[in-house]
Protein backbone atom coordinates (compact mmCIF):
# COMPACT_ATOMS: atom_id res chain seq x y z
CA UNK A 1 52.09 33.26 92.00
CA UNK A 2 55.80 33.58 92.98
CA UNK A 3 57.35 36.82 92.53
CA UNK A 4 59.72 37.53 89.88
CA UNK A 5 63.04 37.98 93.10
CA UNK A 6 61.62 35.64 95.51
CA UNK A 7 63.35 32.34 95.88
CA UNK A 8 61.83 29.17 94.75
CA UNK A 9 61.03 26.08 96.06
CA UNK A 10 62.22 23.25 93.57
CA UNK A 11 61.96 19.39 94.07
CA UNK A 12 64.14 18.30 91.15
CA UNK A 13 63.82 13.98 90.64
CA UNK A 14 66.15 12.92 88.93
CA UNK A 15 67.01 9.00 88.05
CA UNK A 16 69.69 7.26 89.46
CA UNK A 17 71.82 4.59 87.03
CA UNK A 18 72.01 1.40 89.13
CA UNK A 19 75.56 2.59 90.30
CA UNK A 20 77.01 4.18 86.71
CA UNK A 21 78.95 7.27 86.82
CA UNK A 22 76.30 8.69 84.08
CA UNK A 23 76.27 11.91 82.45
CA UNK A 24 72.74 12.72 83.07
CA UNK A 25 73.66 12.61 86.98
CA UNK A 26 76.11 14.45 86.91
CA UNK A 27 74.38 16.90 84.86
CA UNK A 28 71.23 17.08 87.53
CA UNK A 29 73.51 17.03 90.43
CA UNK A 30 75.64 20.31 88.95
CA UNK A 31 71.59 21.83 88.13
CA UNK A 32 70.74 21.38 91.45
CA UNK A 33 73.79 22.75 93.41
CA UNK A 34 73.86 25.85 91.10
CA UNK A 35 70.21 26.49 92.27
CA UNK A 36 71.39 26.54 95.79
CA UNK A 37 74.16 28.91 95.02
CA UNK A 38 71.66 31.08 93.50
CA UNK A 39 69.63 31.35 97.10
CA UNK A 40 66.75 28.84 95.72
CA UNK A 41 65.71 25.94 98.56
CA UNK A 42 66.24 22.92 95.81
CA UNK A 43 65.98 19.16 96.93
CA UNK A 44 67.70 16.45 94.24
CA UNK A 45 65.80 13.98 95.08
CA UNK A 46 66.62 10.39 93.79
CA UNK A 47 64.44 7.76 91.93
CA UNK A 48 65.54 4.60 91.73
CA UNK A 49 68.55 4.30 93.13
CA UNK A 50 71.29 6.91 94.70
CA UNK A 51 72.84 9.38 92.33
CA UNK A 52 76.71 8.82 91.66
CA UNK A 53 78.61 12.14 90.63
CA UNK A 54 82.48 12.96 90.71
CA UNK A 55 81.84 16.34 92.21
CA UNK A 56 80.34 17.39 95.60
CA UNK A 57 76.94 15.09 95.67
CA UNK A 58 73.74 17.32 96.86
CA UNK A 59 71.29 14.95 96.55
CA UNK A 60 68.51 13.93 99.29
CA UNK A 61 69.78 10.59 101.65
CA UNK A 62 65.90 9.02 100.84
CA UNK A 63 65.40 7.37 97.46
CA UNK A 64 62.07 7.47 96.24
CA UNK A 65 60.38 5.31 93.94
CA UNK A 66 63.67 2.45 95.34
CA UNK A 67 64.42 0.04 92.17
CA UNK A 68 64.12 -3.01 94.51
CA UNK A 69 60.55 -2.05 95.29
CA UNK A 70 59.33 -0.93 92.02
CA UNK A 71 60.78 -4.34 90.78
CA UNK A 72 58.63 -6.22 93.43
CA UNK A 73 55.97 -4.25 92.66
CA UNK A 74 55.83 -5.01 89.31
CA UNK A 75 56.43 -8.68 89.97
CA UNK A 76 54.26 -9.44 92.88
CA UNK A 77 50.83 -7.15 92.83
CA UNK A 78 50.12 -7.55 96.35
CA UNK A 79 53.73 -6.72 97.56
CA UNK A 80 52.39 -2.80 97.64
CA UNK A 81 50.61 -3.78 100.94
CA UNK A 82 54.11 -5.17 102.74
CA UNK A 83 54.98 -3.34 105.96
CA UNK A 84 56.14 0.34 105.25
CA UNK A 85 58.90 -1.15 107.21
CA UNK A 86 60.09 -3.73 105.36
CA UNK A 87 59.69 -1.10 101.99
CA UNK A 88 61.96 1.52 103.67
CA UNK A 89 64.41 -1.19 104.85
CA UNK A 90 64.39 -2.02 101.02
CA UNK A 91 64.53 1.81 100.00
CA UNK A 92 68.17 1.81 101.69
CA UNK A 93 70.75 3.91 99.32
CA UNK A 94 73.30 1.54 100.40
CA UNK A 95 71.71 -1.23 99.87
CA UNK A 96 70.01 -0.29 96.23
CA UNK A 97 73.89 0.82 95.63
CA UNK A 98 75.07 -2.75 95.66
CA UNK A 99 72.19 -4.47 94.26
CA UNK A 100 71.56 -2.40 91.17
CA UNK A 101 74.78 -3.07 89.65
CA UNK A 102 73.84 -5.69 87.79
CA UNK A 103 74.07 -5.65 83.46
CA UNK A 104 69.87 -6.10 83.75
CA UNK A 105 69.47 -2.85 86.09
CA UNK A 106 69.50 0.00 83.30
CA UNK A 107 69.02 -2.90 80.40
CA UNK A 108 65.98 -1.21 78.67
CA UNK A 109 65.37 -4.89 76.82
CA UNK A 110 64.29 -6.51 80.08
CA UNK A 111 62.68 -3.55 81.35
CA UNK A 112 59.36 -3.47 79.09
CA UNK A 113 56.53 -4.32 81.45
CA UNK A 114 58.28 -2.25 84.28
CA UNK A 115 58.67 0.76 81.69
CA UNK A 116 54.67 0.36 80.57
CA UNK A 117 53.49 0.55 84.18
CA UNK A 118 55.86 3.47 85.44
CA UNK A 119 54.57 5.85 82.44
CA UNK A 120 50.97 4.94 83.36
CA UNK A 121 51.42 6.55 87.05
CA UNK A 122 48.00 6.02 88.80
CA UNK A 123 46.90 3.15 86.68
CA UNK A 124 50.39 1.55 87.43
CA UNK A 125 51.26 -1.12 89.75
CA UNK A 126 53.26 1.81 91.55
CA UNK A 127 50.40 3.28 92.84
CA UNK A 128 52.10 3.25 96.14
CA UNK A 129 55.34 4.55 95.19
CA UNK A 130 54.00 7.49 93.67
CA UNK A 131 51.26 8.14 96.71
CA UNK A 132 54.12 8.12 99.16
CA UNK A 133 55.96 10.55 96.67
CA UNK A 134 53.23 12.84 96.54
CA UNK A 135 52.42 12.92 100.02
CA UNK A 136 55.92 13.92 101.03
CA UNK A 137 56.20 16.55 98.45
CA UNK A 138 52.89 17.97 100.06
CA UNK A 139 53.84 17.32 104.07
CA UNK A 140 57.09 17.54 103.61
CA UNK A 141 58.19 19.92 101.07
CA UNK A 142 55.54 22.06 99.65
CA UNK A 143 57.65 22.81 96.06
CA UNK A 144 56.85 25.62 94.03
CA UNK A 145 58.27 23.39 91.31
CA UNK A 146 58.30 19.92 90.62
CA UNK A 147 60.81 19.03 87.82
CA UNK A 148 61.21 15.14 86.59
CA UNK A 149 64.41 14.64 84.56
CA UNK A 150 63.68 13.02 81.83
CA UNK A 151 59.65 12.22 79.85
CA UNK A 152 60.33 8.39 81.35
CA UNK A 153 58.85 9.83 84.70
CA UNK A 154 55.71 11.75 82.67
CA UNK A 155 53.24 9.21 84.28
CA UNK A 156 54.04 10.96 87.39
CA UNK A 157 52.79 14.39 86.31
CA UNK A 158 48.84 13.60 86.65
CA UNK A 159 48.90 12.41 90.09
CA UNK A 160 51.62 15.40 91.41
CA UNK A 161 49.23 18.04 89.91
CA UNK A 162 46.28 16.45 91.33
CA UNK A 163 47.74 16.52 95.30
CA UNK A 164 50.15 19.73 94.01
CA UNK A 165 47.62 22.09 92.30
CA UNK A 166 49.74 24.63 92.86
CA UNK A 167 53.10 23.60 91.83
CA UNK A 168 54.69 24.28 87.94
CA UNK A 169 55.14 20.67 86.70
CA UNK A 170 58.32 20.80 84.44
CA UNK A 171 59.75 17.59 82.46
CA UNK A 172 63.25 17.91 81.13
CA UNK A 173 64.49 15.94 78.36
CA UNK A 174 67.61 14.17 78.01
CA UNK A 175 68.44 11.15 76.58
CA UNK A 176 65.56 8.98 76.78
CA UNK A 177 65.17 8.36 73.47
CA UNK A 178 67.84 5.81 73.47
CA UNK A 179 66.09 4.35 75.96
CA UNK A 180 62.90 3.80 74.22
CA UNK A 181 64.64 2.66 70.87
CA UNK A 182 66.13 -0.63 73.58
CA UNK A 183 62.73 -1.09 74.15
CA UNK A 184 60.75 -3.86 71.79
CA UNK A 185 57.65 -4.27 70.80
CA UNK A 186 54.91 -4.15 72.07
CA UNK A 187 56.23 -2.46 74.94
CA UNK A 188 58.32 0.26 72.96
CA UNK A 189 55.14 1.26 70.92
CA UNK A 190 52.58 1.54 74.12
CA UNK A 191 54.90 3.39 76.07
CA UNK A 192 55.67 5.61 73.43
CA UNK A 193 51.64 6.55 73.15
CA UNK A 194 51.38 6.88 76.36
CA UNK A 195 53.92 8.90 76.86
CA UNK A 196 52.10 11.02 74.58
CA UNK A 197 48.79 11.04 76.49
CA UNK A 198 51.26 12.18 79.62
CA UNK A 199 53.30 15.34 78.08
CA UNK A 200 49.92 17.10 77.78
CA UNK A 201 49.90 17.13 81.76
CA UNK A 202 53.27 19.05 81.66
CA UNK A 203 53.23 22.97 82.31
CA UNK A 204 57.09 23.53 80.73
CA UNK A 205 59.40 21.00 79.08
CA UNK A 206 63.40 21.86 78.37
CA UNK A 207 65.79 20.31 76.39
CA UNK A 208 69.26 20.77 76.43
CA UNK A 209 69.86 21.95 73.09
CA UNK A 210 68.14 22.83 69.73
CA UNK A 211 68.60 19.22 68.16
CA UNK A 212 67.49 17.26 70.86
CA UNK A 213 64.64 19.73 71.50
CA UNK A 214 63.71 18.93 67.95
CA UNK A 215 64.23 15.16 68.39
CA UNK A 216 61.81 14.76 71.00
CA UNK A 217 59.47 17.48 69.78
CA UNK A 218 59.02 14.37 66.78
CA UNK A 219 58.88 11.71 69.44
CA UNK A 220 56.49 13.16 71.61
CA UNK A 221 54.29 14.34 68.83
CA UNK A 222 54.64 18.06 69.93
CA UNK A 223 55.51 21.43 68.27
CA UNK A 224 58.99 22.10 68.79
CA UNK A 225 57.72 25.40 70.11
CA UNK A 226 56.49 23.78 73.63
CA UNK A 227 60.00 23.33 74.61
CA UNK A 228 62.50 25.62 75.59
CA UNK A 229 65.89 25.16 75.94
CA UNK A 230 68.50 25.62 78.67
CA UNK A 231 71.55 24.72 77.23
CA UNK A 232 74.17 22.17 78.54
CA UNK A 233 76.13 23.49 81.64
CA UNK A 234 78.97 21.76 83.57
CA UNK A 235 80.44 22.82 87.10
CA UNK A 236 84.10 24.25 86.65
CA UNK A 237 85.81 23.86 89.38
CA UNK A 238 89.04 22.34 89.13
CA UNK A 239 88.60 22.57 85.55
CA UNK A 240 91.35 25.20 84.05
CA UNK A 241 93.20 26.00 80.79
CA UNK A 242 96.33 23.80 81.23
CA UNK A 243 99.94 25.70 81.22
CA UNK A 244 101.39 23.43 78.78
CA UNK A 245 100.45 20.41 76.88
CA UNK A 246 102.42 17.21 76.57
CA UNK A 247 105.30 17.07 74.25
CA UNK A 248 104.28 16.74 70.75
CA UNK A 249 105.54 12.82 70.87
CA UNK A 250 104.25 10.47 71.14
CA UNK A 251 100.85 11.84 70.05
CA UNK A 252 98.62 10.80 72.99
CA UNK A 253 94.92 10.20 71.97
CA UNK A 254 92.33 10.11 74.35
CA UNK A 255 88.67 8.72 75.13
CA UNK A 256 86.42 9.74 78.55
CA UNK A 257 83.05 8.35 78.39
CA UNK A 258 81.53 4.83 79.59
CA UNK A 259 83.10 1.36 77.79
CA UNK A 260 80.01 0.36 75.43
CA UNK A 261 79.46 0.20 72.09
CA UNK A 262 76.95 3.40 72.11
CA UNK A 263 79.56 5.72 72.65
CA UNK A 264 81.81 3.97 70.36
CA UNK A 265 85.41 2.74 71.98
CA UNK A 266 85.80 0.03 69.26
CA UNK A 267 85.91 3.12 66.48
CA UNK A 268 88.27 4.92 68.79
CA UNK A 269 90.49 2.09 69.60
CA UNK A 270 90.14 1.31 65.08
CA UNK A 271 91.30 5.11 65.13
CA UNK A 272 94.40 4.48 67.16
CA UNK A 273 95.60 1.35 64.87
CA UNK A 274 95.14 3.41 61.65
CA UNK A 275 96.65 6.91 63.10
CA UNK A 276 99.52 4.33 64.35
CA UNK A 277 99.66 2.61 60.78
CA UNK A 278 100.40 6.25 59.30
CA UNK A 279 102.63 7.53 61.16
CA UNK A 280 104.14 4.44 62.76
CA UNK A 281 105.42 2.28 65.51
CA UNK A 282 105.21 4.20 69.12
CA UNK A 283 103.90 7.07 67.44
CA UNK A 284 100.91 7.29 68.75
CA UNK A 285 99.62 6.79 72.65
CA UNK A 286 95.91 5.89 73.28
CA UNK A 287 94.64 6.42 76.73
CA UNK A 288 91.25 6.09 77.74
CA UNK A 289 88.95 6.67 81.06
CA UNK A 290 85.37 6.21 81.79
CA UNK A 291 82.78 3.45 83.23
CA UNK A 292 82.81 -0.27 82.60
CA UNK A 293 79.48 -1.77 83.78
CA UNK A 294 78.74 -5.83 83.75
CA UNK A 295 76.31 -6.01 80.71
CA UNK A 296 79.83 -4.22 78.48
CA UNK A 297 82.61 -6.30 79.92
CA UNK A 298 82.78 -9.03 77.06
CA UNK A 299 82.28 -5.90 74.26
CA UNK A 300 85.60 -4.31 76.45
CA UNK A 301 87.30 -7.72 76.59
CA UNK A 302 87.25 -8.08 73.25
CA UNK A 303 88.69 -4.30 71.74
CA UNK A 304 91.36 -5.05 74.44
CA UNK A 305 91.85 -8.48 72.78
CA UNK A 306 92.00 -6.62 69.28
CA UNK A 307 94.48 -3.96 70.43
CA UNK A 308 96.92 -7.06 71.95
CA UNK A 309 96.21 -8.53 68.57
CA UNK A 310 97.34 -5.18 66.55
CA UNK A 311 100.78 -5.26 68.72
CA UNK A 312 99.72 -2.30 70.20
CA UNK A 313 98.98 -2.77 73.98
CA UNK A 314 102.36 -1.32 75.06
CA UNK A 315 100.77 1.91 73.51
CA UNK A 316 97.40 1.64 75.40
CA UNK A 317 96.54 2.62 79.02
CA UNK A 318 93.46 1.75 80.48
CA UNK A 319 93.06 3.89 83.66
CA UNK A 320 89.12 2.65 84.12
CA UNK A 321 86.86 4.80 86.23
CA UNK A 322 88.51 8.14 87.85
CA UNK A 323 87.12 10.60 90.09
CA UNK A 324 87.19 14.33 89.58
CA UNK A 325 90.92 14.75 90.06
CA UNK A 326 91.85 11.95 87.98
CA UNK A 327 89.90 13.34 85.43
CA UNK A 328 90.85 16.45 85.11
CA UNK A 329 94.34 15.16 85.29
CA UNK A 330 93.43 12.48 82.64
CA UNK A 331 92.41 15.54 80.17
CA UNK A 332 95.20 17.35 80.77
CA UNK A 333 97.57 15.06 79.77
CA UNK A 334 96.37 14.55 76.44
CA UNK A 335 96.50 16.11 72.68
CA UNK A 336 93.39 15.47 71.63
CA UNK A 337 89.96 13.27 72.83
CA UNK A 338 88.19 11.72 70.35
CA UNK A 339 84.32 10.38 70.97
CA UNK A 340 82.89 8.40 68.02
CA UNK A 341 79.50 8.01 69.42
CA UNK A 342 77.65 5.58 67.23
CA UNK A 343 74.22 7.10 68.32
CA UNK A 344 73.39 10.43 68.07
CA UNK A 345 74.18 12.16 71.17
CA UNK A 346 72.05 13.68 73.33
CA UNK A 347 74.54 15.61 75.54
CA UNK A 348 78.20 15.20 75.38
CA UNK A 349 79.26 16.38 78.49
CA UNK A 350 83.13 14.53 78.48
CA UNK A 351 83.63 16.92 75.27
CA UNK A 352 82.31 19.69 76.79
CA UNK A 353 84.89 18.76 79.92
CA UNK A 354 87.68 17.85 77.69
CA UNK A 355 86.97 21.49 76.07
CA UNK A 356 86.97 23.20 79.46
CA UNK A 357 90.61 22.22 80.13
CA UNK A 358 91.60 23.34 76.46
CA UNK A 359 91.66 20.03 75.23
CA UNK A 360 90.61 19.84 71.42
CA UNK A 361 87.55 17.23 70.71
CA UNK A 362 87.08 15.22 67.46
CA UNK A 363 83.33 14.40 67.69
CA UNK A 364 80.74 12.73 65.09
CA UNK A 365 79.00 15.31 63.05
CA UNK A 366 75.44 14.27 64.43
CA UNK A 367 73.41 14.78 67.94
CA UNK A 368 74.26 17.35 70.07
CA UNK A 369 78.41 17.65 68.36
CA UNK A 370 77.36 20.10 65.33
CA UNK A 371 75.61 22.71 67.70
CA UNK A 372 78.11 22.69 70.32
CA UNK A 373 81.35 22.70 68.12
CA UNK A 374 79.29 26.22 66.86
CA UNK A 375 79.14 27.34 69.85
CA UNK A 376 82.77 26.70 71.29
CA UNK A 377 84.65 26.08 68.41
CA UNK A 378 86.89 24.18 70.42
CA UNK A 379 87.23 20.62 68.18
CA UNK A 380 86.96 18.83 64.61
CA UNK A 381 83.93 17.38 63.26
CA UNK A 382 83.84 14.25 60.92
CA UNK A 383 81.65 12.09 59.35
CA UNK A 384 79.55 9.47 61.63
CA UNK A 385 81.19 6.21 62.01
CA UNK A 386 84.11 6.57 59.52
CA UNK A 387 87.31 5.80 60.81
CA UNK A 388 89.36 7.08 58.27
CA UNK A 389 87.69 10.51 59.04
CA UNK A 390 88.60 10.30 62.26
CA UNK A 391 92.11 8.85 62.08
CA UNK A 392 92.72 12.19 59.38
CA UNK A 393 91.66 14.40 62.13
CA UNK A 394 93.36 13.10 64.80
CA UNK A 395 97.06 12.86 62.21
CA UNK A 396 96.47 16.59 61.32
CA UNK A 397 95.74 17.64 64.77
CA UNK A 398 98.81 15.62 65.96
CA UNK A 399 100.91 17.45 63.37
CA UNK A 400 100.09 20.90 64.20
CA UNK A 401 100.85 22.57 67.57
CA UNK A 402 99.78 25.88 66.44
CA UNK A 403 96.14 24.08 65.83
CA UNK A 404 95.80 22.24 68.33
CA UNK A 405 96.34 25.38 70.96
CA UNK A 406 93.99 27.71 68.73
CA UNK A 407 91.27 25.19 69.05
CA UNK A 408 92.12 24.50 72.88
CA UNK A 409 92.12 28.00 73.45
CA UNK A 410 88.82 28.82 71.37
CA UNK A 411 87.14 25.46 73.35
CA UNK A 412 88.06 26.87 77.07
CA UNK A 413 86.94 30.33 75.84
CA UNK A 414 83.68 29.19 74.57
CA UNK A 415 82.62 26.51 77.39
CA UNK A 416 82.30 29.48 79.97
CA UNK A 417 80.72 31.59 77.45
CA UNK A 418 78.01 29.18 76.80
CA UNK A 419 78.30 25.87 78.70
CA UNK A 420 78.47 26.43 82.87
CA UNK A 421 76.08 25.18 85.47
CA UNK A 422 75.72 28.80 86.26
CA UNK A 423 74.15 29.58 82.89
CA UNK A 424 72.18 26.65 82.74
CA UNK A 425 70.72 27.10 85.88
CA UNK A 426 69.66 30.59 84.91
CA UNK A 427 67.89 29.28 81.49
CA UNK A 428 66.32 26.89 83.62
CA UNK A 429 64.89 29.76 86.24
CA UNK A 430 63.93 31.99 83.05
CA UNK A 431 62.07 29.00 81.96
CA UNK A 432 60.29 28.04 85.73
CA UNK A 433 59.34 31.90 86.14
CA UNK A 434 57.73 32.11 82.71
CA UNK A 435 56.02 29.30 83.55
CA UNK A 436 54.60 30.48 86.45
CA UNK A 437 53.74 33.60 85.33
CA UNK A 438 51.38 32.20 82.40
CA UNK A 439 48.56 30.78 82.61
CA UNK A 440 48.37 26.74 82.74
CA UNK A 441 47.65 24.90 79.62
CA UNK A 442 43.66 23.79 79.44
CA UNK A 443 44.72 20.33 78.79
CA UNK A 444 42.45 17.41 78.61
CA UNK A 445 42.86 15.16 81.51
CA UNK A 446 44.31 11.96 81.13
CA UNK A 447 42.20 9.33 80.45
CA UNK A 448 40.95 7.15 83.32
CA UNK A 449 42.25 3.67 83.80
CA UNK A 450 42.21 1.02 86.62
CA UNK A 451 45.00 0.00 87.90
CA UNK A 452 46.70 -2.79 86.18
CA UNK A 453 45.90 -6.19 88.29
């Protein structure tokens, strides 16, 4: 057992997004690098495809598990048998980099089959991925802990244990579900049940916060007791309380997050025409950031289309994806950010970051928003989906300096009380080091299957 000072090993996989600038990347990549800060020897290792992030990227230069193979795999049964080779010639970050950016890549309704087989592990036709995996953990690595990002990778956990006896299997959760509700049937409802059969081969499983916990604690058929949490962290540097706002006119909205209809830019750009409807022509400035992949383009098109159409595209800037300066930059320069997610959130890191630079945040009142507006106090919440709520919020906001500062000032405040890598690596740890200290779950093994011909 590993002592309560001594440093630990930790192989952390985490999914890459077929070239998006996603928030659960950046969120592993900030875990990861505040585990090496700590003194801990932690490896990020990608699955998939390379992980993208807008700060300082400490993730292994090997993918494992490489999209292009898994694909073939899937596709062509016997292509597990091509020249190791030819597989690591495929396995080439670069190369997965350029052709994973297609709409189908992350597209969870033509990923079914490919879904089905992954969460089987041994009895999938990625047998071979997951050997190799194994194998360099053991050889290679030798990790006190293995932690998979997200339950999509639980058909993993039988095989790691089996060739890792030693090692605390860990299975964080966040986001997924989304995921699986893309999925149809049949394909949603066997991977689901599977997925069910796997968690039992999980030592600790961590959720980012108490509603999410709970959300998956349903999915998963689990007590909500099995998880723990370590709560939503994000790296601050270059973040900062900003000296001085921009004037009060025009009132400059803002949106950060990727262009899709999940996280809701057609109710933020409805937002800006009825704020601009109240208070009038050139009143009101809407400027908005964030990742445009191919399978959203037409949705973007068209709320450009609608804000040409409302006379307002003199009013609208459209600065598409920006790195960590820009962003920071981006946040500073606004009055208030509005995301009008139209699912329920599982993390909401672009609030948190809008927050951390004493920005206030107008957020839906459902997913991770309630908790984390507790927590901070730094933002508004309104009703789910109604535009007139948010319009209200952002027209009182806009009309009240005094509030808007209070709120930015409680928000900065309560993001590095609560919300920094550094604390969410150390729930994290706490969570790892109980886990090692108890003693493993006597868990029924997982049933037996061939592999799938």
């Amino acid at each position: 057992m590993t002592g309560a000072d001594q440093p630990l090993r930790i192989a952390y996989l985490a999914a890459g997004a077929g070239g998006m600038l996603c928030g659960s990347c950046i969120h592993d990549n900030a875990l990861v690098r505040a585990f090496q800060q700590r003194g801990h020897h932690a490896a990020l290792l990608p699955i998939y495809t390379p992980l993208r992030t807008d700060e300082k990227n400490v993730s292994h230069d090997r993918v494992f598990y490489g999209a292009v193979n898994i694909y073939l795999e899937q596709k062509l049964p016997l292509w597990s048998r091509a020249p190791a080779g030819v597989r690591r010639l495929l396995d080439n970050p670069r190369l997965l980099a350029r052709l994973t950016r297609s709409a189908a890549a992350t597209d969870a309704r033509q990923l079914g089959e490919l879904a089905l087989s992954m969460v089987r592990g041994e009895a999938g036709r990625q047998l071979a991925e997951l050997q190799g995996l194994a194998r360099w953990l053991a050889d290679e690595f030798q990790p006190d802990v293995v932690h998979l990002t997200n339950s999509m990778l639980l058909g993993m956990a039988h095989h790691l244990r089996e060739v890792l006896p030693g090692a605390l299997i860990v299975c964080g959760l966040q986001g997924e579900d989304i995921f699986l509700e893309d999925l149809e049937d049949p394909h949603r409802s066997e991977v689901l049940a599977e997925m069910r059969r796997r968690v039992r081969e999980v030592d600790v499983l961590v959720a980012p916060n108490e509603y999410y916990a709970a959300t998956m604690a349903e999915l998963l058929d689990l007590p909500t007791s099995r998880i723990d949490i370590a709560r939503l962290g994000i790296d601050l540097e270059g973040h900062g309380y900003r000296a001085a706002e921009p004037e009060e006119s025009p009132l400059i909205m803002g949106y950060l997050a990727r262009m899709c209809p999940e996280k809701g830019f057609h109710l933020a750009a409805e937002t800006f025409k009825e704020v601009t409807d109240r208070l009038g022509p050139g009143r009101v400035r809407f400027r908005a950031a964030g990742y445009l992949g191919g399978r959203d383009r037409t949705y973007f098109d068209l709320q450009r289309r609608r804000i040409a159409n409302w006379g307002l595209e003199p009013h609208f800037d459209w600065l598409g994806e920006v790195d960590r300066r820009q962003k920071i930059d981006f946040l500073h320069s606004l009055h208030v950010l509005v995301l009008p997610t139209v699912y329920r959130e599982a993390k909401g890191l672009p609030a948190l970051e809008a927050m951390a630079n004493g920005v206030p945040a107008v957020l839906p009142d459902h997913g991770a928003f309630p908790e984390m507006l507790e927590a901070t106090g730094g933002g508004l919440l309104v009703a789910a989906g109604d535009v007139s709520a948010l319009a209200s919020a952002v027209e009182e906001l806009g009309a009240d300096a005094d509030r808007r500062a209070q709120l930015g000032r409680a928000g900065a405040e309560g993001v590095r009380r609560h919300y920094t890598a550094r604390q969410m690596a150390a729930a994290m740890l706490a969570s790892y080091r109980r886990g090692l200290r108890r003693e493993r779950p006597n868990c029924p093994p997982v049933e037996k299957r061939a592999p799938t011909p």
